[in-house]
C-alpha atoms as a PDB file:
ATOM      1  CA  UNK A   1     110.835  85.120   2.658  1.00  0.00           C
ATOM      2  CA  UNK A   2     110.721  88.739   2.739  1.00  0.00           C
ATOM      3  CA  UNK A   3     106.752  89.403   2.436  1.00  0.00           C
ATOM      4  CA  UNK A   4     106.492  86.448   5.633  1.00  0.00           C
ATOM      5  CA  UNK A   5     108.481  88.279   7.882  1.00  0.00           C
ATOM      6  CA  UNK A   6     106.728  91.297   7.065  1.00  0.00           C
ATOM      7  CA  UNK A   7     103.940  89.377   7.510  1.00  0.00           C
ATOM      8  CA  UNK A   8     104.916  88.213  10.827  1.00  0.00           C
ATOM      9  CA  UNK A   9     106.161  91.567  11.696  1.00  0.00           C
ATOM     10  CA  UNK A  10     102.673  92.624  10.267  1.00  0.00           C
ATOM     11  CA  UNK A  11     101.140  90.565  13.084  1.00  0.00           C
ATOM     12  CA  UNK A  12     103.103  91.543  15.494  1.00  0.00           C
ATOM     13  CA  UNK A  13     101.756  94.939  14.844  1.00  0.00           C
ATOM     14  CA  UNK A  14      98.426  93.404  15.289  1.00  0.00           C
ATOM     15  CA  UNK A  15      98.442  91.964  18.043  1.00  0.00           C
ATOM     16  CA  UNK A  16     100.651  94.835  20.532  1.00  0.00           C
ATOM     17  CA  UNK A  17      97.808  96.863  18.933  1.00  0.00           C
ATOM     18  CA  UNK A  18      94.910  94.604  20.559  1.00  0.00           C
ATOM     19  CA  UNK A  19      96.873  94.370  23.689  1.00  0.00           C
ATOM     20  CA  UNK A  20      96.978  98.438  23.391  1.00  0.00           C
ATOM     21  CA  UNK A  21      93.090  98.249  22.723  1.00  0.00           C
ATOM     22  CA  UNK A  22      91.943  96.372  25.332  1.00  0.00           C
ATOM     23  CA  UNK A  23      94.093  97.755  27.814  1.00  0.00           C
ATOM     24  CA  UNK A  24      92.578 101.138  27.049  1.00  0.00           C
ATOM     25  CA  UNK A  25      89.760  99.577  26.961  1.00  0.00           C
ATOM     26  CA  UNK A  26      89.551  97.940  30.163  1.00  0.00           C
ATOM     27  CA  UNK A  27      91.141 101.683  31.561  1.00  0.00           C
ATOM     28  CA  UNK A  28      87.833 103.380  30.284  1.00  0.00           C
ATOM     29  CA  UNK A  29      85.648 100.937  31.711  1.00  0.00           C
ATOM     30  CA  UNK A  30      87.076 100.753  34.966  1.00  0.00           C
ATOM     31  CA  UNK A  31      89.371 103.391  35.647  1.00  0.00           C
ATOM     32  CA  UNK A  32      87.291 105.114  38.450  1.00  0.00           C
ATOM     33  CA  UNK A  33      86.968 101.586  40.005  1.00  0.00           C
ATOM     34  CA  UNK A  34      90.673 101.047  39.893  1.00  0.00           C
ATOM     35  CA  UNK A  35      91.369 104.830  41.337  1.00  0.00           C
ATOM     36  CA  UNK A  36      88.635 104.150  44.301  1.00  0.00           C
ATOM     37  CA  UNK A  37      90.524 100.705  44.792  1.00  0.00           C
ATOM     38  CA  UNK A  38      93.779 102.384  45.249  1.00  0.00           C
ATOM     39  CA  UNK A  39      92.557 105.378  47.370  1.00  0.00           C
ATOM     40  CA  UNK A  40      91.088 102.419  49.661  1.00  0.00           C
ATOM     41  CA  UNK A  41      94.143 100.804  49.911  1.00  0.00           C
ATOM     42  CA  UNK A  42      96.688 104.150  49.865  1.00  0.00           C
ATOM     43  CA  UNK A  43      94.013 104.755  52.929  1.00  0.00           C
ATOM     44  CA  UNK A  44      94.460 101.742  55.164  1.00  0.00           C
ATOM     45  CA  UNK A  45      97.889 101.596  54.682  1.00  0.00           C
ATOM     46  CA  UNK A  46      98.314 104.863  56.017  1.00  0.00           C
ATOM     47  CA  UNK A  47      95.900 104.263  59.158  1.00  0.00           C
ATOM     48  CA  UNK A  48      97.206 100.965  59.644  1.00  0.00           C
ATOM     49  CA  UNK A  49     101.170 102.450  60.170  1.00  0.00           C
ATOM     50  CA  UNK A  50      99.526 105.559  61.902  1.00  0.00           C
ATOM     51  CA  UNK A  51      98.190 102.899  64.270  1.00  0.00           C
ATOM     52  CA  UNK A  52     101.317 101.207  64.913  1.00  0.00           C
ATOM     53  CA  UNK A  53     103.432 104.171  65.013  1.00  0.00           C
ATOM     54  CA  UNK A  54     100.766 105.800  67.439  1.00  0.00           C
ATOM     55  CA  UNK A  55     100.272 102.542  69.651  1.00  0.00           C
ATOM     56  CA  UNK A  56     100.942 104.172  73.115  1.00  0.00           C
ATOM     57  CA  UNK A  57     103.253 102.444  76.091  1.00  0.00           C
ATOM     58  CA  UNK A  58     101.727 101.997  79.783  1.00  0.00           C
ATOM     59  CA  UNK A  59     105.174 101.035  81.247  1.00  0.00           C
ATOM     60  CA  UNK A  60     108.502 101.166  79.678  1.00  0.00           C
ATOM     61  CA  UNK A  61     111.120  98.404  81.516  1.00  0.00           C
ATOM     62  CA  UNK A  62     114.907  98.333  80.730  1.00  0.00           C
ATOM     63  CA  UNK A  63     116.810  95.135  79.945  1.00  0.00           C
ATOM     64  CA  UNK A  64     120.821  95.348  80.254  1.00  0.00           C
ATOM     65  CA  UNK A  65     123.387  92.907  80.109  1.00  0.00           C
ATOM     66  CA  UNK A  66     125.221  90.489  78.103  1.00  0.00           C
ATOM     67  CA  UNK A  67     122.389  88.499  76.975  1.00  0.00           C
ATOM     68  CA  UNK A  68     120.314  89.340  73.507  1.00  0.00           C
ATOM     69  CA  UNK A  69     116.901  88.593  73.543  1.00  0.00           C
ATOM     70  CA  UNK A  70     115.547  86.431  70.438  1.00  0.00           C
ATOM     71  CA  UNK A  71     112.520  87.843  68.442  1.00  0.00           C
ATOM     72  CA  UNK A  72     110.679  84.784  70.089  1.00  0.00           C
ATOM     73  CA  UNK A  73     111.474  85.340  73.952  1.00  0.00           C
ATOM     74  CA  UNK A  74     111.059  88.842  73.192  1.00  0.00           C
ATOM     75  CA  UNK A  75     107.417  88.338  72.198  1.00  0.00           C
ATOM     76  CA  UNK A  76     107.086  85.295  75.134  1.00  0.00           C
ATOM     77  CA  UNK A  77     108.266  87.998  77.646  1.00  0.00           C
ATOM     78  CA  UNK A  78     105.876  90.910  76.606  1.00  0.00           C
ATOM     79  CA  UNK A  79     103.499  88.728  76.795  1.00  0.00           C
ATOM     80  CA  UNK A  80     103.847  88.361  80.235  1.00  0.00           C
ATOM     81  CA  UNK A  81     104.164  91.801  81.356  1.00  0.00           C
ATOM     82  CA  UNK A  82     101.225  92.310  79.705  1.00  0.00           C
ATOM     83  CA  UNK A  83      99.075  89.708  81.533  1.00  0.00           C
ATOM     84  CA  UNK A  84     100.736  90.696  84.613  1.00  0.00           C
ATOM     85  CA  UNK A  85     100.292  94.221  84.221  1.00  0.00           C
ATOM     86  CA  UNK A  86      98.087  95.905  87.120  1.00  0.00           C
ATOM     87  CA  UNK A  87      96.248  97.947  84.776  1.00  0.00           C
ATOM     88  CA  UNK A  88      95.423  99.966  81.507  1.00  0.00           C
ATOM     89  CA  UNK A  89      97.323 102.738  82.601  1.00  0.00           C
ATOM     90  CA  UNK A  90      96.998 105.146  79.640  1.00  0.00           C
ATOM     91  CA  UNK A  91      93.456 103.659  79.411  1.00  0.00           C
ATOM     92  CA  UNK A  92      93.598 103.212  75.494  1.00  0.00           C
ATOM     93  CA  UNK A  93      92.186  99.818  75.772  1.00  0.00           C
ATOM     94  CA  UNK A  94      95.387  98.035  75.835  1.00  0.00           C
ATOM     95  CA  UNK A  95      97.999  97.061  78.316  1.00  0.00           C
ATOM     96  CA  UNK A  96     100.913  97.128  76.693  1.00  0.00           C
ATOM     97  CA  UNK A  97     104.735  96.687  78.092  1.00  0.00           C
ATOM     98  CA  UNK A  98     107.406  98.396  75.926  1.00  0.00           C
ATOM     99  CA  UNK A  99     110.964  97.156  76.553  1.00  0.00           C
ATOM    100  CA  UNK A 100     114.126  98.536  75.692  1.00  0.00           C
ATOM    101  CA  UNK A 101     117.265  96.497  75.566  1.00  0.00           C
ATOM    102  CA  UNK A 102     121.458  96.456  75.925  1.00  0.00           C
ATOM    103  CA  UNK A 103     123.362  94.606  75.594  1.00  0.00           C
ATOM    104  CA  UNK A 104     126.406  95.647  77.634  1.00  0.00           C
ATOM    105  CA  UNK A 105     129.397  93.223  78.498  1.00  0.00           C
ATOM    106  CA  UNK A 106     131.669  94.170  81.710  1.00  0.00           C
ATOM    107  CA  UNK A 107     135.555  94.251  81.061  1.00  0.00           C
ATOM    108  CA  UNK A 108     135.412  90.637  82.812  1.00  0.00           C
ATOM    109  CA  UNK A 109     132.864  89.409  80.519  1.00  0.00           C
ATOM    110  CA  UNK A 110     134.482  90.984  77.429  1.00  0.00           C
ATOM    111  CA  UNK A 111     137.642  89.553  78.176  1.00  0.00           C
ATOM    112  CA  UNK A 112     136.376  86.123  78.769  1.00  0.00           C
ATOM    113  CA  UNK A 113     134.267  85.859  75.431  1.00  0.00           C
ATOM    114  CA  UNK A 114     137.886  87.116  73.530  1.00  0.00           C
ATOM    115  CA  UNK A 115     139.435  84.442  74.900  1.00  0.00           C
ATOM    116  CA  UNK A 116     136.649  82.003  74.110  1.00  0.00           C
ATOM    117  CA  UNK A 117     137.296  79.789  70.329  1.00  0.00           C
ATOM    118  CA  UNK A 118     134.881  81.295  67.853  1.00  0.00           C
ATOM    119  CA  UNK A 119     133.572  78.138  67.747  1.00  0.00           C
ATOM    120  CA  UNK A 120     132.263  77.563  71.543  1.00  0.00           C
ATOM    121  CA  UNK A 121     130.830  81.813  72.062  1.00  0.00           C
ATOM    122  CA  UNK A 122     126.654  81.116  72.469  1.00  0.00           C
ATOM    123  CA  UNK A 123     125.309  82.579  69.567  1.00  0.00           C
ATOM    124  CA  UNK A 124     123.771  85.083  71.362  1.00  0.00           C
ATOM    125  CA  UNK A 125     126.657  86.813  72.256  1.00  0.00           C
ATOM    126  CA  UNK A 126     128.868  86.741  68.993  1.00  0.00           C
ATOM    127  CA  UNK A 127     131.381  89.130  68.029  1.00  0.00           C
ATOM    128  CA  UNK A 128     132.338  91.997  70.607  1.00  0.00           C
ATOM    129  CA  UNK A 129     133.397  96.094  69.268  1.00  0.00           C
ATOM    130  CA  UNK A 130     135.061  97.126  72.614  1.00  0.00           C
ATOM    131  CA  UNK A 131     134.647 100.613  71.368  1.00  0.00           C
ATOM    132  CA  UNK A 132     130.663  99.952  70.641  1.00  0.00           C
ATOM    133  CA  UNK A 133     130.531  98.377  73.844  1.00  0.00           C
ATOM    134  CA  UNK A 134     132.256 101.498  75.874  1.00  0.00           C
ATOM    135  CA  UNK A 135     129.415 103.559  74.023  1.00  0.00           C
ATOM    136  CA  UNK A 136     126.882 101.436  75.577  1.00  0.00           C
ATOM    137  CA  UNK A 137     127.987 101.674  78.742  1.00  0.00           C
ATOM    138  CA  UNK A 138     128.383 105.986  78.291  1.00  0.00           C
ATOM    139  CA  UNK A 139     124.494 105.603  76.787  1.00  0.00           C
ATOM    140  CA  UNK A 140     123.145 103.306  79.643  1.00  0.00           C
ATOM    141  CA  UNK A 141     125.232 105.247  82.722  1.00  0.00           C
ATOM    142  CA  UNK A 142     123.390 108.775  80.552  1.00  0.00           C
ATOM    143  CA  UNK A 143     119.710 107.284  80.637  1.00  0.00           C
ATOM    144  CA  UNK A 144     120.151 106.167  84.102  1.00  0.00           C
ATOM    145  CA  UNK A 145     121.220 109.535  85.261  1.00  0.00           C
ATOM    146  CA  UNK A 146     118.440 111.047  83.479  1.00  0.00           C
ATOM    147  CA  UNK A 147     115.901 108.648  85.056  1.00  0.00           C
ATOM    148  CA  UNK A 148     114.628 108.108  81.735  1.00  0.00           C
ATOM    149  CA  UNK A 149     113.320 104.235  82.644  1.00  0.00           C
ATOM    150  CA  UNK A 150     112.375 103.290  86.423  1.00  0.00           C
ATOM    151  CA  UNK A 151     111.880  99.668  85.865  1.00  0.00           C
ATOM    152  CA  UNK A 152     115.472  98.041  85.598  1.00  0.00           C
ATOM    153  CA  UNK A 153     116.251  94.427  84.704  1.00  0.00           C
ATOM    154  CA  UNK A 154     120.036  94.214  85.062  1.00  0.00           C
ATOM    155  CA  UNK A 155     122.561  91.880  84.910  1.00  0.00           C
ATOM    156  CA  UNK A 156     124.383  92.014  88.578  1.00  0.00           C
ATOM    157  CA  UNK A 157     127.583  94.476  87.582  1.00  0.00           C
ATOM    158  CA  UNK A 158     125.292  97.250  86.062  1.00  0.00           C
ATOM    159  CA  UNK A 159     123.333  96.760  89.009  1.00  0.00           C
ATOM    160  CA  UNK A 160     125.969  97.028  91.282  1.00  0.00           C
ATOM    161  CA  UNK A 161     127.200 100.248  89.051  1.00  0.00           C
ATOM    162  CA  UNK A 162     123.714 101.902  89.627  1.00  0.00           C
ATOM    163  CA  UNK A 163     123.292 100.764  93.479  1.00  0.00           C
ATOM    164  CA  UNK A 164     126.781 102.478  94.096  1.00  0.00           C
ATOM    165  CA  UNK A 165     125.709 105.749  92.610  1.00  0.00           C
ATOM    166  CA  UNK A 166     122.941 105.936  94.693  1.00  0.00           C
ATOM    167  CA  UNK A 167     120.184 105.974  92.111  1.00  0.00           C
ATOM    168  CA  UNK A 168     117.949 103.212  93.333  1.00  0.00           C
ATOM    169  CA  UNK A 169     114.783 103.072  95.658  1.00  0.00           C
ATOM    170  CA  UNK A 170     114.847 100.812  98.526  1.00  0.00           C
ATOM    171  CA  UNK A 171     112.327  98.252  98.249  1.00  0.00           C
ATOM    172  CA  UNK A 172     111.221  98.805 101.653  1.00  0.00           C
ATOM    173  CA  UNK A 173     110.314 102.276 100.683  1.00  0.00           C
ATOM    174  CA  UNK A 174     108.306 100.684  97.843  1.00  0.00           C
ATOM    175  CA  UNK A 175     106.684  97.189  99.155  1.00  0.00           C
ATOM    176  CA  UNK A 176     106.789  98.374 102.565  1.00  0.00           C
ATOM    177  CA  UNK A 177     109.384  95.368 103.550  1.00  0.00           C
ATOM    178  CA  UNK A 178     112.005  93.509 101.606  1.00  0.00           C
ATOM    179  CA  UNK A 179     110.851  90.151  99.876  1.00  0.00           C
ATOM    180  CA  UNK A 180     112.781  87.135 100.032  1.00  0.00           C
ATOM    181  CA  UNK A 181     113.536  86.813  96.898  1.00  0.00           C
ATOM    182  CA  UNK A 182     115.705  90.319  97.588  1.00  0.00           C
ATOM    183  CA  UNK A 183     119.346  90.475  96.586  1.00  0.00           C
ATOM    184  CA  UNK A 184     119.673  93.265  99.520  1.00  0.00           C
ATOM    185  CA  UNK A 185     117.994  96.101 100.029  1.00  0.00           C
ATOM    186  CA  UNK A 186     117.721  97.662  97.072  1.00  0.00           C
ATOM    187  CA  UNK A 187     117.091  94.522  94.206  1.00  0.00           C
ATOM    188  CA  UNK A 188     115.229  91.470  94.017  1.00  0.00           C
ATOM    189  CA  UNK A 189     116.583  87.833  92.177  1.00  0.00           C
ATOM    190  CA  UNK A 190     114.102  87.871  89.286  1.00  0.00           C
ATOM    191  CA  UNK A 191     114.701  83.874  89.028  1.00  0.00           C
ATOM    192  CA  UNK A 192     113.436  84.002  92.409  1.00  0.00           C
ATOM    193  CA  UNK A 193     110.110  86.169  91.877  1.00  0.00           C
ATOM    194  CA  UNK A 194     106.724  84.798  91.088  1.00  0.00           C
ATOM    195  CA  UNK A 195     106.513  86.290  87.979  1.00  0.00           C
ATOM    196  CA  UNK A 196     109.559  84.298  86.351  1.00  0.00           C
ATOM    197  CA  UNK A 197     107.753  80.822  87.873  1.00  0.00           C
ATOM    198  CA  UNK A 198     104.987  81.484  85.976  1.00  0.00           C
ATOM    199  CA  UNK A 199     106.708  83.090  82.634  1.00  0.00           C
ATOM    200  CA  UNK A 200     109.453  80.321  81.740  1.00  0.00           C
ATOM    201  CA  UNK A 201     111.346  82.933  79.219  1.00  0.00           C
ATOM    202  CA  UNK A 202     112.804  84.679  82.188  1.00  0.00           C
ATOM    203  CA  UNK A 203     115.171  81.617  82.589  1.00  0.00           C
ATOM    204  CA  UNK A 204     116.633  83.280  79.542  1.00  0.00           C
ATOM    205  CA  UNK A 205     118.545  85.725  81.342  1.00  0.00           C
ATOM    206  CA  UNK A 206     121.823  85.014  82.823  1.00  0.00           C
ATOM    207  CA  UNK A 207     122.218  83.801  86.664  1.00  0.00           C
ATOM    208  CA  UNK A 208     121.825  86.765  89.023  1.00  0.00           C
ATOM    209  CA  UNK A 209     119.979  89.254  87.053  1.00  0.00           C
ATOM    210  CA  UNK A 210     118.272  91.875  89.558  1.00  0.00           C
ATOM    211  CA  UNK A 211     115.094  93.651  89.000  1.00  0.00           C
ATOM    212  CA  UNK A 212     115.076  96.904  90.793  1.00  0.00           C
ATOM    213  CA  UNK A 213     113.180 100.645  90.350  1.00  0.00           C
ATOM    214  CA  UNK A 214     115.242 103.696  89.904  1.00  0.00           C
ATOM    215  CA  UNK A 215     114.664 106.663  92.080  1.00  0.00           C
ATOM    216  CA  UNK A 216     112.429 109.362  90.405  1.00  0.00           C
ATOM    217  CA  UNK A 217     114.491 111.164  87.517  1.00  0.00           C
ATOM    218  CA  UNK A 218     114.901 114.538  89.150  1.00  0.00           C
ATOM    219  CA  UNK A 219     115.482 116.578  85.285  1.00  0.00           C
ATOM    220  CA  UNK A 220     112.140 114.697  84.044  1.00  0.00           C
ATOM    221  CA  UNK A 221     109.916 116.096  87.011  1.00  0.00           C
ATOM    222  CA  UNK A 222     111.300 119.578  85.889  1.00  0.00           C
ATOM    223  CA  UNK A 223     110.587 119.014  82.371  1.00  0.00           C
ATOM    224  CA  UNK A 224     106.782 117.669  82.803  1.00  0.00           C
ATOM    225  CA  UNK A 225     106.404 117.365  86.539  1.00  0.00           C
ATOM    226  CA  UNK A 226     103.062 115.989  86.500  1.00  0.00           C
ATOM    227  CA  UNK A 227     103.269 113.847  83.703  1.00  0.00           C
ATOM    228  CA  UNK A 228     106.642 112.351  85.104  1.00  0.00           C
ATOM    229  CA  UNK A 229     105.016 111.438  88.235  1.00  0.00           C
ATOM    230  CA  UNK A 230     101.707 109.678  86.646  1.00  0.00           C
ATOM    231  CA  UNK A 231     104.615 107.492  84.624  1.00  0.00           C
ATOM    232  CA  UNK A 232     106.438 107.019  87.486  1.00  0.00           C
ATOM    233  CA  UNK A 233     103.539 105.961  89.830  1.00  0.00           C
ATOM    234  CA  UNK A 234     102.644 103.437  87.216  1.00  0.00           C
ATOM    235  CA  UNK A 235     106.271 102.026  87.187  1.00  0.00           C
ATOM    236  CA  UNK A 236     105.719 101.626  90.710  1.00  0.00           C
ATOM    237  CA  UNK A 237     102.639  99.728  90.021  1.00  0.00           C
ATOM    238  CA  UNK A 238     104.190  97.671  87.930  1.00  0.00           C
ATOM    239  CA  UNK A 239     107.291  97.031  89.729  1.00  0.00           C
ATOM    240  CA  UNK A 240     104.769  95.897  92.916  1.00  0.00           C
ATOM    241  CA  UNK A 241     103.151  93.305  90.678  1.00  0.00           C
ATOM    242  CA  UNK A 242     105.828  91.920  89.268  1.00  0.00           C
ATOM    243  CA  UNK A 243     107.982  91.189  93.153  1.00  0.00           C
ATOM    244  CA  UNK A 244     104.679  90.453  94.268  1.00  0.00           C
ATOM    245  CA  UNK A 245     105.357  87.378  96.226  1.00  0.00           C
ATOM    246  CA  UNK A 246     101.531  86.590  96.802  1.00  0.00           C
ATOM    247  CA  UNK A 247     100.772  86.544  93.338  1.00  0.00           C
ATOM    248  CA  UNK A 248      97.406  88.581  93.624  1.00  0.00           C
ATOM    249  CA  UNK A 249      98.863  90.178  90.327  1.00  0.00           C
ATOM    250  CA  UNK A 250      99.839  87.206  88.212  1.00  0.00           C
ATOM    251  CA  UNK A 251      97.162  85.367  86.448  1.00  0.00           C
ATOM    252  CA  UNK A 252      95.353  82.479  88.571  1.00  0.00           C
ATOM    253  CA  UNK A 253      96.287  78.934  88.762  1.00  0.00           C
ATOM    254  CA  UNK A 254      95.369  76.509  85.356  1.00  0.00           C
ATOM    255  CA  UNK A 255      94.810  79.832  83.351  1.00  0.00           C
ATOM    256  CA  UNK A 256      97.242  79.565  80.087  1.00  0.00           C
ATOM    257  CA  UNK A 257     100.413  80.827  80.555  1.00  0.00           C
ATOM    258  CA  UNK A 258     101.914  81.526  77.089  1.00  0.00           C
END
């Protein structure tokens, strides 16, 4: 019994010692192949995340309000801007629309979503931290002073909130009258525009949301004065096309609309 499980023990020997052999084996043979394989692929990997990370923004827009975008509608809406989009600004070969998003809940809205059964909140909205929320407003009142994003898409408090402080252009100044699709003077419906006819996913966003252009961000023209005014003279672009009541900037009729 002994000498058999030496002998099996014996073979075990044998055969991690093949396995050993061949894997050195196959090493010798091919290790510059293998190196040259991974240098390829250590390569790409880096160019391909250097390409992402370096993939440059024509316009940046500004979403805000009580309503979180899905992955999905996200993609559906860039999509749009993109078509829509005037021009390749940054002339990279690419128009490409960057969007950032809050989502910011007025004391009304808070309070009513409290007092809503777990059961019956969309699940868009979900749970509320009043104290995260107060920061959002603190960061979104901040960026707006700055004049960090021109292009706004707000939901109707926030832009009542920026309207008040005076830090929004009049679209006469802009189109050179006020569309009919304008809230007042200042903001246009986007349900009402062109641009949310023809791109379904703007239904998304909650009744009333205005999309309006912030005045020039007076620290950002100090910073980089001429850069700050190419960005800002595309925003205006952009803004233009996407008002546009005579379409001229949206793609033409029967084309696919994704």
């Amino acid at each position: 019994m002994a000498r058999e499980q030496d002998k099996l023990r014996g073979d075990a020997i044998v055969v991690e010692g093949d396995w050993k052999a061949k894997l050195d084996n196959f090493w010798f043979y091919h290790k510059w192949h293998i190196l040259i394989a991974a240098f390829v692929v250590f390569v790409l990997t880096v160019c391909l995340l250097q390409s992402r990370e370096n993939k440059k923004d024509d316009v940046v827009l500004m979403f805000a309000g009580p309503y979180k975008l899905t992955a999905t509608e996200t993609a559906a809406l860039r999509t749009g801007l993109n078509e829509v989009m005037p021009k390749d600004f940054n002339e990279d070969g690419e128009k490409y629309a960057e969007m950032v998003m809050m989502q910011i809940y007025s004391e009304e809205q808070e309070k009513a979503i409290q007092a809503t059964p777990n059961g019956e909140i969309p699940p868009y909205l979900g749970y509320i931290d009043s104290y995260y929320n107060d920061e959002q407003i603190t960061s979104f009142d901040h960026l707006i002073m700055a004049g960090e994003y021109s292009i706004c898409i707000l939901d109707p408090w926030l832009y009542e909130r920026v309207k008040g402080a005076g830090g929004l252009c009049k679209l006469s100044d802009v189109l050179g009258s006020v569309p009919s699709a304008a809230v007042d003077e200042y903001g246009v419906l986007l349900a009402n525009t062109e641009f949310a006819a023809w791109y379904p996913v703007c239904q998304v966003f909650p009744e009333g949301t205005v999309i309006c252009l912030r005045n020039q961000g007076v620290m950002s023209s100090i910073a980089n004065k001429k850069k700050s005014d190419r960005e800002y003279t595309n925003a205006v672009e952009m803004f233009r096309a996407l008002v546009s009541e005579t379409g001229t900037a949206l793609p033409e009729a029967g084309s696919e609309i994704q």
